[in-house]
PDB file of N, CA and C in Angstrom:
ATOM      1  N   UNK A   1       9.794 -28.894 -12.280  1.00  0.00           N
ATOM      2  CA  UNK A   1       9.462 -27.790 -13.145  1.00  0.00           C
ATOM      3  C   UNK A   1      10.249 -27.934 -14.439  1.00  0.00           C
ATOM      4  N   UNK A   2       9.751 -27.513 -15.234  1.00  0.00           N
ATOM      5  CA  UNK A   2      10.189 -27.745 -16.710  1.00  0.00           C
ATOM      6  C   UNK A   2      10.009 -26.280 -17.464  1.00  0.00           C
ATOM      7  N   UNK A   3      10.539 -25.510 -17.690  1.00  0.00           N
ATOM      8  CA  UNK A   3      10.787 -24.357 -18.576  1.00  0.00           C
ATOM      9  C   UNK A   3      11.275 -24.438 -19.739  1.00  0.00           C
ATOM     10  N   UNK A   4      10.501 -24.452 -21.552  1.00  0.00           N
ATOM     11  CA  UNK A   4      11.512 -23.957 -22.492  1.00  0.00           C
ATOM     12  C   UNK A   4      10.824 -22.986 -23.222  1.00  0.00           C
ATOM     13  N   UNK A   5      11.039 -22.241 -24.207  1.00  0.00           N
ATOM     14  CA  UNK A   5      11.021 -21.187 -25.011  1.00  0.00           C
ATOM     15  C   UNK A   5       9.326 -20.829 -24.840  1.00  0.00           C
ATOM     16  N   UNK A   6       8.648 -21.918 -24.841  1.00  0.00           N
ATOM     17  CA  UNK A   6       7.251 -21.252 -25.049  1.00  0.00           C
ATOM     18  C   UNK A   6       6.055 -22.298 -24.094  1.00  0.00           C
ATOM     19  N   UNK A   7       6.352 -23.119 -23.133  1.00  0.00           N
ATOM     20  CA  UNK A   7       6.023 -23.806 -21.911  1.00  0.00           C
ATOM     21  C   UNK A   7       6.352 -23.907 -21.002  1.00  0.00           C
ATOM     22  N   UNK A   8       5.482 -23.456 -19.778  1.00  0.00           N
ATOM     23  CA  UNK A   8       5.973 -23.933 -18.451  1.00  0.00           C
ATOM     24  C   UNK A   8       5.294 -25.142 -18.136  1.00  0.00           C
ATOM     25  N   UNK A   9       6.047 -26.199 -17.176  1.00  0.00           N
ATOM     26  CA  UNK A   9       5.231 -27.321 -16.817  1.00  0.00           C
ATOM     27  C   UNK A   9       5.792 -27.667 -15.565  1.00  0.00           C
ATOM     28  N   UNK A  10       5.130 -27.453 -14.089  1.00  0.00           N
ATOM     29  CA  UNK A  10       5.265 -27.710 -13.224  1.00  0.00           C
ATOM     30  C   UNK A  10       4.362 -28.881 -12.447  1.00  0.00           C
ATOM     31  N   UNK A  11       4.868 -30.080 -12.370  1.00  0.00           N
ATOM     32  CA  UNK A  11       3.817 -31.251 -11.837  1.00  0.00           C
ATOM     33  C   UNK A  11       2.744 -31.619 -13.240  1.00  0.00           C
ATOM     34  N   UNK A  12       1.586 -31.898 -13.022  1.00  0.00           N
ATOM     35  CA  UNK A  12       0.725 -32.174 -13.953  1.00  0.00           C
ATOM     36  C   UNK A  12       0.028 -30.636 -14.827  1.00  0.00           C
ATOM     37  N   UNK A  13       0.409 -29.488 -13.730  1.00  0.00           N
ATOM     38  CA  UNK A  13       0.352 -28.356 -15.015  1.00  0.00           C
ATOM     39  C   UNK A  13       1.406 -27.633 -15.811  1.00  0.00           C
ATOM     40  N   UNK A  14       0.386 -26.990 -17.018  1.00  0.00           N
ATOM     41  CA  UNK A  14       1.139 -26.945 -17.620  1.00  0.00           C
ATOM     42  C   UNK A  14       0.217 -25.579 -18.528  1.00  0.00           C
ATOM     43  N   UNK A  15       1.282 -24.731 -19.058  1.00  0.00           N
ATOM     44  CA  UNK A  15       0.786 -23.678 -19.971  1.00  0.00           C
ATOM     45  C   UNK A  15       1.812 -23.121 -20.807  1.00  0.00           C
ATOM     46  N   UNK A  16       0.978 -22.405 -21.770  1.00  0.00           N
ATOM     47  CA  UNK A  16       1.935 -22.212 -22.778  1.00  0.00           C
ATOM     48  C   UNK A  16       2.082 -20.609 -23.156  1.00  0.00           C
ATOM     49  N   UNK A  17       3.228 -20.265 -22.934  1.00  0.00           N
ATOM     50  CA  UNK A  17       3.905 -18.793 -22.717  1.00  0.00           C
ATOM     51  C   UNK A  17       3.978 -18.270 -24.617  1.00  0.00           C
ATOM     52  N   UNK A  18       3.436 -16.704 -24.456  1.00  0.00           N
ATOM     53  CA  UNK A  18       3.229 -16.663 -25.336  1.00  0.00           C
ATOM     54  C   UNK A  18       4.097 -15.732 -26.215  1.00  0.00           C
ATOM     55  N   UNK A  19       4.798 -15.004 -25.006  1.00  0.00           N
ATOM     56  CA  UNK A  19       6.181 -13.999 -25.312  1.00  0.00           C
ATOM     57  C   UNK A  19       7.230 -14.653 -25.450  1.00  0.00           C
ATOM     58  N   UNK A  20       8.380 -14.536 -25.715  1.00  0.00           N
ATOM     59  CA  UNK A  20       9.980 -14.964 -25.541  1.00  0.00           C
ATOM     60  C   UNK A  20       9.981 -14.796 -23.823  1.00  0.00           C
ATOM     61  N   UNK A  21      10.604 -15.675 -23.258  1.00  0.00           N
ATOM     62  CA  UNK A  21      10.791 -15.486 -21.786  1.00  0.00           C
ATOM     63  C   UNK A  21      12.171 -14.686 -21.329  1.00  0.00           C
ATOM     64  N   UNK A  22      11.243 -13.431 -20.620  1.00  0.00           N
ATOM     65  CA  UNK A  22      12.413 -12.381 -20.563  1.00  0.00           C
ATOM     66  C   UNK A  22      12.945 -12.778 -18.974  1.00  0.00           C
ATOM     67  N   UNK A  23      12.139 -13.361 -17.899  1.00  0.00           N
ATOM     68  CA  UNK A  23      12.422 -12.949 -16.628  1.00  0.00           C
ATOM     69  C   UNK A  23      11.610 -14.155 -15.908  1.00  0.00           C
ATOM     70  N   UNK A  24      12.471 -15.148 -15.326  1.00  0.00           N
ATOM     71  CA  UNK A  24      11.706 -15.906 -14.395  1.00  0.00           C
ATOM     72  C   UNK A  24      11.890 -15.653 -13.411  1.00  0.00           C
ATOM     73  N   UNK A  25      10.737 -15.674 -12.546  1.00  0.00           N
ATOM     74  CA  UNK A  25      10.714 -15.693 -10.645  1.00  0.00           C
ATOM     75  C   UNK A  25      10.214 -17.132  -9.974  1.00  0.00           C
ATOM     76  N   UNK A  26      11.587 -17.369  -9.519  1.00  0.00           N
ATOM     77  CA  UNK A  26      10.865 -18.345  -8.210  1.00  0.00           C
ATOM     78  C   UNK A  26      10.890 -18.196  -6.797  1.00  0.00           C
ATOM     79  N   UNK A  27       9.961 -18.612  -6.105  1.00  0.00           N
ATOM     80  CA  UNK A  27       9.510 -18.322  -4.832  1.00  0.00           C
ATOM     81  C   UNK A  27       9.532 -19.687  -4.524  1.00  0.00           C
ATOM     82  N   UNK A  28      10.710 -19.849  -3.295  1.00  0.00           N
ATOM     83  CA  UNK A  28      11.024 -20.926  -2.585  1.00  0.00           C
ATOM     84  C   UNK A  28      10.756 -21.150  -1.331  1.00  0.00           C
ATOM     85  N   UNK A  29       9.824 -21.582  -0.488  1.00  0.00           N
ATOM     86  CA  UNK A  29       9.260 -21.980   0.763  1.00  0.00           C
ATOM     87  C   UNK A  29      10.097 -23.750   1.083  1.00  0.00           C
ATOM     88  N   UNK A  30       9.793 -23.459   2.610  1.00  0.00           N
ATOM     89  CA  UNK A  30       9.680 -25.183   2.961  1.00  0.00           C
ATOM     90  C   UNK A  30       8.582 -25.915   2.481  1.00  0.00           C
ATOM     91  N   UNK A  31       7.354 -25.919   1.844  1.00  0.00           N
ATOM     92  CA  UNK A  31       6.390 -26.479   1.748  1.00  0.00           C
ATOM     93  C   UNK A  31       6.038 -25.797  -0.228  1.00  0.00           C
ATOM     94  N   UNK A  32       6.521 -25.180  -1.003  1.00  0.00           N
ATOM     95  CA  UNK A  32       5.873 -24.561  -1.874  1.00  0.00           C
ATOM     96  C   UNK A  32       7.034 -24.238  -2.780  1.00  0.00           C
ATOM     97  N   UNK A  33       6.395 -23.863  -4.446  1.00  0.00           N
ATOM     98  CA  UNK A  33       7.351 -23.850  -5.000  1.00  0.00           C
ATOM     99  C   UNK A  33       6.500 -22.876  -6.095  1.00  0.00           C
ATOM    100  N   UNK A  34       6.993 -21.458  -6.320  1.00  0.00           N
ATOM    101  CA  UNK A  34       6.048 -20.677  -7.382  1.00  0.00           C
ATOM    102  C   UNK A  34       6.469 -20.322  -8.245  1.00  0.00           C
ATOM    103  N   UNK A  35       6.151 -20.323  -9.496  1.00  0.00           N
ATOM    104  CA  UNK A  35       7.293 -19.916 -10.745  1.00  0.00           C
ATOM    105  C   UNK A  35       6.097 -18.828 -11.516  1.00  0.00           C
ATOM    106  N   UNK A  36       6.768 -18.009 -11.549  1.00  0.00           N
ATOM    107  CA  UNK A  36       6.688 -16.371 -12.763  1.00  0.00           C
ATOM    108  C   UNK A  36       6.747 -16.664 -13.759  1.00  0.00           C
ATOM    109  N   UNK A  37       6.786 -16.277 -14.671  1.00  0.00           N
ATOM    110  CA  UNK A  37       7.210 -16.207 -16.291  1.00  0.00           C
ATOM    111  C   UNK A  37       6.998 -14.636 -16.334  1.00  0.00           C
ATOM    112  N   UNK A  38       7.944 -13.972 -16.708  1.00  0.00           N
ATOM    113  CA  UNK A  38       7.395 -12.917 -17.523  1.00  0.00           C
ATOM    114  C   UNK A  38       6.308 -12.109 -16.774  1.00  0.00           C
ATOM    115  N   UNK A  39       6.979 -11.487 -15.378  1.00  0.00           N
ATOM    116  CA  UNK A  39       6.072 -10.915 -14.517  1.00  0.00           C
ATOM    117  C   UNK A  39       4.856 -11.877 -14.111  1.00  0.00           C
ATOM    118  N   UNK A  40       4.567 -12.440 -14.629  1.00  0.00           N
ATOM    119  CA  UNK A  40       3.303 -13.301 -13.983  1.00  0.00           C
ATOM    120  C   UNK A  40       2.196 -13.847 -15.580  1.00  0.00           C
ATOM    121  N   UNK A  41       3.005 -13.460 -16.626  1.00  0.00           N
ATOM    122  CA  UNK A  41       1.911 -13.661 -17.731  1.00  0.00           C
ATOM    123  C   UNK A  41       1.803 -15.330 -17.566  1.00  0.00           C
ATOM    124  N   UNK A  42       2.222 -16.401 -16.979  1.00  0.00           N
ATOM    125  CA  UNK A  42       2.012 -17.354 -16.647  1.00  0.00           C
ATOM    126  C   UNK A  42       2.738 -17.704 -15.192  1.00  0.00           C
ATOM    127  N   UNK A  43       1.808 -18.673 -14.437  1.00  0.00           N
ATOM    128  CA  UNK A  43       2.393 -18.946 -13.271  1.00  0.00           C
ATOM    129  C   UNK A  43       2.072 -20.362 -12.848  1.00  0.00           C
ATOM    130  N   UNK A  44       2.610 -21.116 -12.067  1.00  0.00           N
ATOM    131  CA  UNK A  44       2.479 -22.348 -11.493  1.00  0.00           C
ATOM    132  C   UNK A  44       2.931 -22.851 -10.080  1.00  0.00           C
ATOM    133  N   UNK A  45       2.101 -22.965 -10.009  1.00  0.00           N
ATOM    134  CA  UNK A  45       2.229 -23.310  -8.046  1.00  0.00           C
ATOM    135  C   UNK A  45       2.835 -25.077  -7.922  1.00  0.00           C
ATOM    136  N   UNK A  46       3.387 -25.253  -6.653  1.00  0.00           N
ATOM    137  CA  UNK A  46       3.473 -26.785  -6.571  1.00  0.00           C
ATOM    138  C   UNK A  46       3.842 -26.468  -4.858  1.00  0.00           C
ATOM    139  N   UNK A  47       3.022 -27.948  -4.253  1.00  0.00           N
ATOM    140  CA  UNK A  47       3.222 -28.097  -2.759  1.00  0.00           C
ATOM    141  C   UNK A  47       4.429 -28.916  -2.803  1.00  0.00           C
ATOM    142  N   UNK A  48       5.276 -28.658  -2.208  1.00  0.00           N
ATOM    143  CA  UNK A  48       6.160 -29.701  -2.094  1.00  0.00           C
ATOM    144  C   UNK A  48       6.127 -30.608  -0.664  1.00  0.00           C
ATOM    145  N   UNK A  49       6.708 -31.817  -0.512  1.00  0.00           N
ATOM    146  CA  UNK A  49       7.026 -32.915   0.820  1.00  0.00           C
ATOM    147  C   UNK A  49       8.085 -32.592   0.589  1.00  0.00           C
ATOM    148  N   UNK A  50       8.897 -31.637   1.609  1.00  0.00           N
ATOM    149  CA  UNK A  50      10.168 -31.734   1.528  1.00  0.00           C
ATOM    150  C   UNK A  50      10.605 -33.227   2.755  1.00  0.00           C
ATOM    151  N   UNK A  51      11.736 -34.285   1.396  1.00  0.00           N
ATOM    152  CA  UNK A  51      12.500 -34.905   2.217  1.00  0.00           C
ATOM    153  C   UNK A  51      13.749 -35.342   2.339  1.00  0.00           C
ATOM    154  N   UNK A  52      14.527 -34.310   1.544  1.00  0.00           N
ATOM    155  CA  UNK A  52      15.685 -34.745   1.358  1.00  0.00           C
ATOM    156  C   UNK A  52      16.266 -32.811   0.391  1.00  0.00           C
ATOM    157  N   UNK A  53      17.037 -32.618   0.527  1.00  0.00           N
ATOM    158  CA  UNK A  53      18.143 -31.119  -0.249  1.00  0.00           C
ATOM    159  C   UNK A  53      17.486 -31.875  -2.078  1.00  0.00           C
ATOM    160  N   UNK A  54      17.048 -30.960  -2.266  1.00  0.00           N
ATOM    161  CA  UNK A  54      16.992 -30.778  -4.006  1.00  0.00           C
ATOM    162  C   UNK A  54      17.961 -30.113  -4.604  1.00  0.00           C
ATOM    163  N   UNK A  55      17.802 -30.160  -5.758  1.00  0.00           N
ATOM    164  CA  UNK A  55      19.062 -29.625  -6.885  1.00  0.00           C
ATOM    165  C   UNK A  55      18.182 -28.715  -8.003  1.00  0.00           C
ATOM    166  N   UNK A  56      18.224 -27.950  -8.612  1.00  0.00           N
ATOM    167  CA  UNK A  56      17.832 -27.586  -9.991  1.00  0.00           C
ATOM    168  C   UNK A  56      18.790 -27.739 -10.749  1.00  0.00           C
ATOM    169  N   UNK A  57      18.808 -28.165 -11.877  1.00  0.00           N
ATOM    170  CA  UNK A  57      19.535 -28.413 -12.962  1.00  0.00           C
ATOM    171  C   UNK A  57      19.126 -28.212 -14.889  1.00  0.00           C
ATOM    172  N   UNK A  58      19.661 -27.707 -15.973  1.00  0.00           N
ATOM    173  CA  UNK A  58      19.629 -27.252 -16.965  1.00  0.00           C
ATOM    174  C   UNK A  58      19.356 -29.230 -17.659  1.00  0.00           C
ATOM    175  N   UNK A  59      18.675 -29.528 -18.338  1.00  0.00           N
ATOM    176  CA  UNK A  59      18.586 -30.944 -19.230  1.00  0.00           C
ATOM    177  C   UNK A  59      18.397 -30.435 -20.471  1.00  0.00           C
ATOM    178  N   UNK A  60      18.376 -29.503 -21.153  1.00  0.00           N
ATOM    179  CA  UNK A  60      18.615 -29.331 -22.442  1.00  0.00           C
ATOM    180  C   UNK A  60      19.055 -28.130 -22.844  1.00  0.00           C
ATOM    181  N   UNK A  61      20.612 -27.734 -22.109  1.00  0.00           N
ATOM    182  CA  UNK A  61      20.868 -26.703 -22.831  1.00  0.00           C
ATOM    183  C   UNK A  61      21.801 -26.119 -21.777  1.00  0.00           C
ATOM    184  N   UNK A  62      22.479 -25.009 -21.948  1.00  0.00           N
ATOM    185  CA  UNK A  62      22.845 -24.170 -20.762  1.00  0.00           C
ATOM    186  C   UNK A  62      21.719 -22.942 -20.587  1.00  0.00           C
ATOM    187  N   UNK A  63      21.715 -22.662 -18.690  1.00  0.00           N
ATOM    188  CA  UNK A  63      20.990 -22.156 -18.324  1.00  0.00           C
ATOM    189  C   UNK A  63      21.460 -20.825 -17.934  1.00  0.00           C
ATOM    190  N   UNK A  64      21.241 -19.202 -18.071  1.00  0.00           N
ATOM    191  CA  UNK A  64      22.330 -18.324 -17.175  1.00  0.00           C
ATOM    192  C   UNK A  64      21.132 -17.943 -16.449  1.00  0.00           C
ATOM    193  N   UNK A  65      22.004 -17.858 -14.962  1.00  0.00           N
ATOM    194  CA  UNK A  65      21.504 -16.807 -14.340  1.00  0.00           C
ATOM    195  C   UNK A  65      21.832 -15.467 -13.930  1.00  0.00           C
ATOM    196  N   UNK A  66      21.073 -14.647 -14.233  1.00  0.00           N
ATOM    197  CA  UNK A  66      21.573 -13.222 -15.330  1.00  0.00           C
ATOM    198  C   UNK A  66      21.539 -12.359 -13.439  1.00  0.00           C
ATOM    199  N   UNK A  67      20.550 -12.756 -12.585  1.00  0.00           N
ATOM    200  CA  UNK A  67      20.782 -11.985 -11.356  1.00  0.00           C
ATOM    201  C   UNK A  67      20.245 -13.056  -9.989  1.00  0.00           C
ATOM    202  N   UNK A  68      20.367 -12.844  -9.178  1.00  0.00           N
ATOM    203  CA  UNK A  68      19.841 -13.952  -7.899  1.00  0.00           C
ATOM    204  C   UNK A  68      19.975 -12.731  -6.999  1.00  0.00           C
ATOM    205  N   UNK A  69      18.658 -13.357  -6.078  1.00  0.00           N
ATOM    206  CA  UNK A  69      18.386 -12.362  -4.803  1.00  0.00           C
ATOM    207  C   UNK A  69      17.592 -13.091  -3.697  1.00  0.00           C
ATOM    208  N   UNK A  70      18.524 -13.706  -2.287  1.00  0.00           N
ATOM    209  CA  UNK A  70      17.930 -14.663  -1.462  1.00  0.00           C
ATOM    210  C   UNK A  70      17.401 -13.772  -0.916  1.00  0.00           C
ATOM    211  N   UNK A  71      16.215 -14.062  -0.102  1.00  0.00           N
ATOM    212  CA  UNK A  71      15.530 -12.843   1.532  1.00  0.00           C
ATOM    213  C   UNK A  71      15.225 -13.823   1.890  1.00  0.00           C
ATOM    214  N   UNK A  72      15.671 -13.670   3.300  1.00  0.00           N
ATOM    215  CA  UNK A  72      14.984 -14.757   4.582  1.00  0.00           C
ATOM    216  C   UNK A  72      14.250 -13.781   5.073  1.00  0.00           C
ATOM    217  N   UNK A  73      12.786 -14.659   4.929  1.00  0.00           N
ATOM    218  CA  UNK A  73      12.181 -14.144   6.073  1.00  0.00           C
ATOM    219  C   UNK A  73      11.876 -14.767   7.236  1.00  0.00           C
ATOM    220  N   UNK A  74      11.308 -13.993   8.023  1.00  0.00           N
ATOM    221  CA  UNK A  74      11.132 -14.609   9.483  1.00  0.00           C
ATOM    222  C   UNK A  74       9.804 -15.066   9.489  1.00  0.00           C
ATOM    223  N   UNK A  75       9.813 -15.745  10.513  1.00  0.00           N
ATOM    224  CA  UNK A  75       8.725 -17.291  10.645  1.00  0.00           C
ATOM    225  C   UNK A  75       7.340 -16.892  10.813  1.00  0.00           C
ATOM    226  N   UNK A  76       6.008 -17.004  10.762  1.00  0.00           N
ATOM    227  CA  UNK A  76       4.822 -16.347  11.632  1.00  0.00           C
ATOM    228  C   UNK A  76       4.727 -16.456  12.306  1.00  0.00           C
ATOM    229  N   UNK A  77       5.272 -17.455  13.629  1.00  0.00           N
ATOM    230  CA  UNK A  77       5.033 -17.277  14.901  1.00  0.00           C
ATOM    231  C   UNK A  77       6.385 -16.887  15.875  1.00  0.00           C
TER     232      UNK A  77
END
C-alpha cells in the first residue's frame, strides 16, 4: 500500500483522493487487507498469501499515528 497527500495505491489499484487526508482505516485479516481514506471517500481492497510477519513502514517522510485501536475477533466457526 502506498498513501500520499492525494493517492492511494494498493497492488495494481490505484485512486486519487480528492480531500487532504484527515483519517485512515485499516482492516487487518489473515487473508485481506482494507484501507479507508477519509471515511471511505476512497477505498482499496488486497488478498493477501500470508507467509512470513510483515512490517509497515513510512518511505517518504515521517508517519504519526494520531490513535490505534486492535479488536480481536472471534473465528466463524
Amino acid at each position: 500500500m502506498k498513501l500520499s497527500s492525494h493517492r492511494l495505491q494498493v497492488a495494481d489499484s490505484q485512486g486519487e483522493i480528492k480531500e487532504p487526508v484527515r483519517k485512515v482505516e485499516l482492516l487487518v485479516d489473515r487473508a485481506s487487507l482494507e484501507t479507508f481514506v477519509n471515511g471511505g471517500q476512497i477505498s482499496c481492497t488486497k488478498v493477501l498469501k500470508p507467509r512470513r510477519p510483515s512490517a509497515m513502514v513510512s518511505t517518504a517522510g515521517a508517519a504519526k499515528v494520531v490513535s490505534l485501536r486492535v479488536t480481536t475477533l472471534k473465528g466463524m466457526w
